[in-house]
C-alpha atoms as a PDB file:
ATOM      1  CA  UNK A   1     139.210 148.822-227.678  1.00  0.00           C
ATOM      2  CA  UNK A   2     138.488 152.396-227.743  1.00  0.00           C
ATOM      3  CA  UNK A   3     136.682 154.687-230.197  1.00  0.00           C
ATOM      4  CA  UNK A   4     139.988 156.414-232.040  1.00  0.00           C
ATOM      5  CA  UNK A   5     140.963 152.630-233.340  1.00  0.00           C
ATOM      6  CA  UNK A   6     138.285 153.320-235.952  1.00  0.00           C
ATOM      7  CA  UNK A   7     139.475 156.625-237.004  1.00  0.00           C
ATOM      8  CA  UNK A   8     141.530 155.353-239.543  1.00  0.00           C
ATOM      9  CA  UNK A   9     138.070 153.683-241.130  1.00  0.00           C
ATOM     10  CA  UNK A  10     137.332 155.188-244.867  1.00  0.00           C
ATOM     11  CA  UNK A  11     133.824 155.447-244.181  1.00  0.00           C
ATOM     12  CA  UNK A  12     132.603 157.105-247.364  1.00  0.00           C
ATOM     13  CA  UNK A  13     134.017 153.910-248.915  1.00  0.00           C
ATOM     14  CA  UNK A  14     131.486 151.537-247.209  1.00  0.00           C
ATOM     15  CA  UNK A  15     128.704 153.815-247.314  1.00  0.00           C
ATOM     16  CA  UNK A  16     129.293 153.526-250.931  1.00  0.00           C
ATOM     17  CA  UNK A  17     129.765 150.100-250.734  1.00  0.00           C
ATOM     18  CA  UNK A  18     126.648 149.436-248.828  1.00  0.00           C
ATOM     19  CA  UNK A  19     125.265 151.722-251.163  1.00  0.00           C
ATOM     20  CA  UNK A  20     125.925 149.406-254.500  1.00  0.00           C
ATOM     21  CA  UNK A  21     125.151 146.355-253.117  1.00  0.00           C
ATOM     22  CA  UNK A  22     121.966 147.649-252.152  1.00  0.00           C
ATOM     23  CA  UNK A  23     121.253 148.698-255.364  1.00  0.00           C
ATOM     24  CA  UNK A  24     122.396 145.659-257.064  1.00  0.00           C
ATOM     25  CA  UNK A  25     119.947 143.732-254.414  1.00  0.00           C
ATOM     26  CA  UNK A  26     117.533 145.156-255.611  1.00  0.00           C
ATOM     27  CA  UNK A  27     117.715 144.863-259.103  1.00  0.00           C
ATOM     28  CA  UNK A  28     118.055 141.567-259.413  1.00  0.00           C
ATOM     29  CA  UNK A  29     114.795 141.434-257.128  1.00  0.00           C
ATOM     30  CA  UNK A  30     113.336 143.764-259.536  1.00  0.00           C
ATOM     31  CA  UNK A  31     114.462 141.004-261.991  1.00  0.00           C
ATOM     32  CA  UNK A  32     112.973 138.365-260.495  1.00  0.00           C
ATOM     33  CA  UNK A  33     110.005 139.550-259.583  1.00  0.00           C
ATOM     34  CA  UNK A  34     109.206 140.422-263.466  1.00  0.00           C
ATOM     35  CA  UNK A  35     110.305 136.857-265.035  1.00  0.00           C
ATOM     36  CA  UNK A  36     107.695 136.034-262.331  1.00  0.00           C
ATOM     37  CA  UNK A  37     105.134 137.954-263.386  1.00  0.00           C
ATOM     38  CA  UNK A  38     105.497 137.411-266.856  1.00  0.00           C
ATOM     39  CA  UNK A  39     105.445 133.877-266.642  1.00  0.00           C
ATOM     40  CA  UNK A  40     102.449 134.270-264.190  1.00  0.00           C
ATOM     41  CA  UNK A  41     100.652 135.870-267.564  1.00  0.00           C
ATOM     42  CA  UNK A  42     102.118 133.596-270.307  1.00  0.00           C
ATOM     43  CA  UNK A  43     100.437 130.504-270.897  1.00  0.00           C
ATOM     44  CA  UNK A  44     102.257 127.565-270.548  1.00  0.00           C
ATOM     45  CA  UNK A  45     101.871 124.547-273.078  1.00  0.00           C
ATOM     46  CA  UNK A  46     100.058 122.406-270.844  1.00  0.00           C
ATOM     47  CA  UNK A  47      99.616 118.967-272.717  1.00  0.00           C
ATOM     48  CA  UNK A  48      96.369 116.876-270.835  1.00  0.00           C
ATOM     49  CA  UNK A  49      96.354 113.201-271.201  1.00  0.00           C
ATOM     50  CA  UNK A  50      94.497 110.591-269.738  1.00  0.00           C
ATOM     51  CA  UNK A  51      90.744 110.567-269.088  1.00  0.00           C
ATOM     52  CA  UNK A  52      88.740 113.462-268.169  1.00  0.00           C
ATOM     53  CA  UNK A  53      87.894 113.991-264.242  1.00  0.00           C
ATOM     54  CA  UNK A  54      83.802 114.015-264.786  1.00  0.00           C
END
């Protein structure tokens, strides 16, 4: 295989490509990392039963 079989490649079209799903990567990581956070810092409705440890 030589190097003018990928002339006919459009790539502007998978820079672009590359391009959005980087950015969609990254917002859902975005995403995820602040429904982490959040529920880091909201306090869950803990219900404690049985006897006490001490």
């Amino acid at each position: 295989m030589n190097n003018t079989s990928y002339d006919n490649l459009d790539t502007d079209f998978y820079v672009e490509r590359a391009y959005e799903l980087r950015r969609l990567y990254v917002a859902a990581a975005v995403k995820n990392f602040a429904l982490r956070v959040k529920a880091f810092f909201t306090p869950s409705p803990r219900s404690f039963q049985g006897k006490a440890a001490h």
